[in-house]
Protein backbone atom coordinates (compact mmCIF):
# COMPACT_ATOMS: atom_id res chain seq x y z
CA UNK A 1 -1.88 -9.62 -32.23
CA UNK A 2 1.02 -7.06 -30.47
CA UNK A 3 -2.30 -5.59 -28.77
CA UNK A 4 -2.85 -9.08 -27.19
CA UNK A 5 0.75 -9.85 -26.40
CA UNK A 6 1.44 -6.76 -24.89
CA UNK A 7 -1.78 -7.07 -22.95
CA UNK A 8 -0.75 -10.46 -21.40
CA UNK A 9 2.60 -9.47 -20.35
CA UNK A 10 1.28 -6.38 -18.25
CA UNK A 11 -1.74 -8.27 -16.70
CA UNK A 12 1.27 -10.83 -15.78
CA UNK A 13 3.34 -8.64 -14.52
CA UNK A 14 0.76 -6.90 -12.66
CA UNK A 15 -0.39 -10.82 -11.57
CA UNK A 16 3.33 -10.88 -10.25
CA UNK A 17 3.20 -7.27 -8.06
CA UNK A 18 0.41 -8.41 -6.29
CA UNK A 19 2.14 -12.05 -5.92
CA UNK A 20 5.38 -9.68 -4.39
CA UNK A 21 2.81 -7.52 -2.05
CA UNK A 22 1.31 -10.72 -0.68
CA UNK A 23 4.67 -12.50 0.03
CA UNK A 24 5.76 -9.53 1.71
CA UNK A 25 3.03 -9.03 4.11
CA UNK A 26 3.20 -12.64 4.61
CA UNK A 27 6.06 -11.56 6.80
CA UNK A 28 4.50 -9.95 9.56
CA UNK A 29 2.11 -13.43 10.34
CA UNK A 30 4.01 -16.00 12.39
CA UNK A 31 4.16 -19.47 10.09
CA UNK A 32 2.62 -17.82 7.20
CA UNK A 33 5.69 -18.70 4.87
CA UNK A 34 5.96 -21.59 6.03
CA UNK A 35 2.78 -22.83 4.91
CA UNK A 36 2.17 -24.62 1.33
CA UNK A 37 0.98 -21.57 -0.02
CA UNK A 38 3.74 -19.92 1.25
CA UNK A 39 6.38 -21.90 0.30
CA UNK A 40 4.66 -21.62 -3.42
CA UNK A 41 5.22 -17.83 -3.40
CA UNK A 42 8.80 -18.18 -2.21
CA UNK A 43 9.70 -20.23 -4.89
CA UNK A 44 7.81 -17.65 -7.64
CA UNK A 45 9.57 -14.12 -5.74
CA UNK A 46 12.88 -15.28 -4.19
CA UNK A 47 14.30 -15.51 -7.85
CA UNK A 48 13.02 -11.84 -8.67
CA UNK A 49 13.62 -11.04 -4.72
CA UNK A 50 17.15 -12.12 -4.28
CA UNK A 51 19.48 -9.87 -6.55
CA UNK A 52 17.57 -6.87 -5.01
CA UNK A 53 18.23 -8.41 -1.36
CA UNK A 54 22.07 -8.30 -2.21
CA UNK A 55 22.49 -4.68 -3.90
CA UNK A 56 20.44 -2.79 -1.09
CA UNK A 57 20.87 -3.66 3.02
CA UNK A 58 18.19 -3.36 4.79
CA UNK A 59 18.30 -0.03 6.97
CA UNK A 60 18.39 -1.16 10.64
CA UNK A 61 15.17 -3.79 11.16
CA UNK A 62 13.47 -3.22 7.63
CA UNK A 63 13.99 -4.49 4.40
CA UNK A 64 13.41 -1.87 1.68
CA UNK A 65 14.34 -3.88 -1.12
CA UNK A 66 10.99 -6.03 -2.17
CA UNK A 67 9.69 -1.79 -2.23
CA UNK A 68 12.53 -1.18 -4.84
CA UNK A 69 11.93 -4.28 -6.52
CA UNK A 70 8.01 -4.11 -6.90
CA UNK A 71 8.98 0.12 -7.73
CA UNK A 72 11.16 -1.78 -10.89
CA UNK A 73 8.44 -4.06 -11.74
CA UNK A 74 6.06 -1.14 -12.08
CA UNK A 75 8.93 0.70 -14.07
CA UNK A 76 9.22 -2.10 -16.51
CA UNK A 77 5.63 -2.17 -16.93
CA UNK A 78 5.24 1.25 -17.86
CA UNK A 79 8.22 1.04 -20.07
CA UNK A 80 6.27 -1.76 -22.14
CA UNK A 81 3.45 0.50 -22.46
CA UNK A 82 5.61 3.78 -23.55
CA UNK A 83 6.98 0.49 -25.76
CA UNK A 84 3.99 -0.42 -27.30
CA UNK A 85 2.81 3.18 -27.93
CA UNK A 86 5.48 3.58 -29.82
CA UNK A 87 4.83 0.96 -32.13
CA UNK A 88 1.61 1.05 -32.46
């Protein structure tokens, strides 16, 4: 049961990386955001997005913090796995 759980929170939050990479190269297409599907993935990464936006400026023309944020997503999912090792 804790095998499962644990196994459908790290699929999700790998899901939600790959949600992050997408939204970010998204950037470099004219319109792309703009578009239904990606207005959908502003309103699933802004959220996650936004707090990083405000702690770290971008240096000169790029924006470093979706790397940071997708870097803490990774972190959290490795956490859960030192997590689950542990109980297990």
């Amino acid at each position: 049961m804790l095998n499962t759980i644990f196994g459908v929170i790290g699929t999700l939050i790998t899901f939600y990386s790959y949600a992050l990479i997408i939204y970010i190269l998204m950037s470099w297409f004219p319109n792309a955001r703009e578009s239904s599907f990606g207005q959908t993935l502003a309103r699933i990464c802004e959220p996650y997005l936004e707090p990083f936006r405000k702690i770290i400026p971008p240096l000169g023309m790029i924006d470093i913090s979706p790397l940071v944020a997708i870097i803490t997503l990774n972190l959290a999912r490795s956490g859960l796995e030192v997590l689950f090792n542990m109980i297990a």
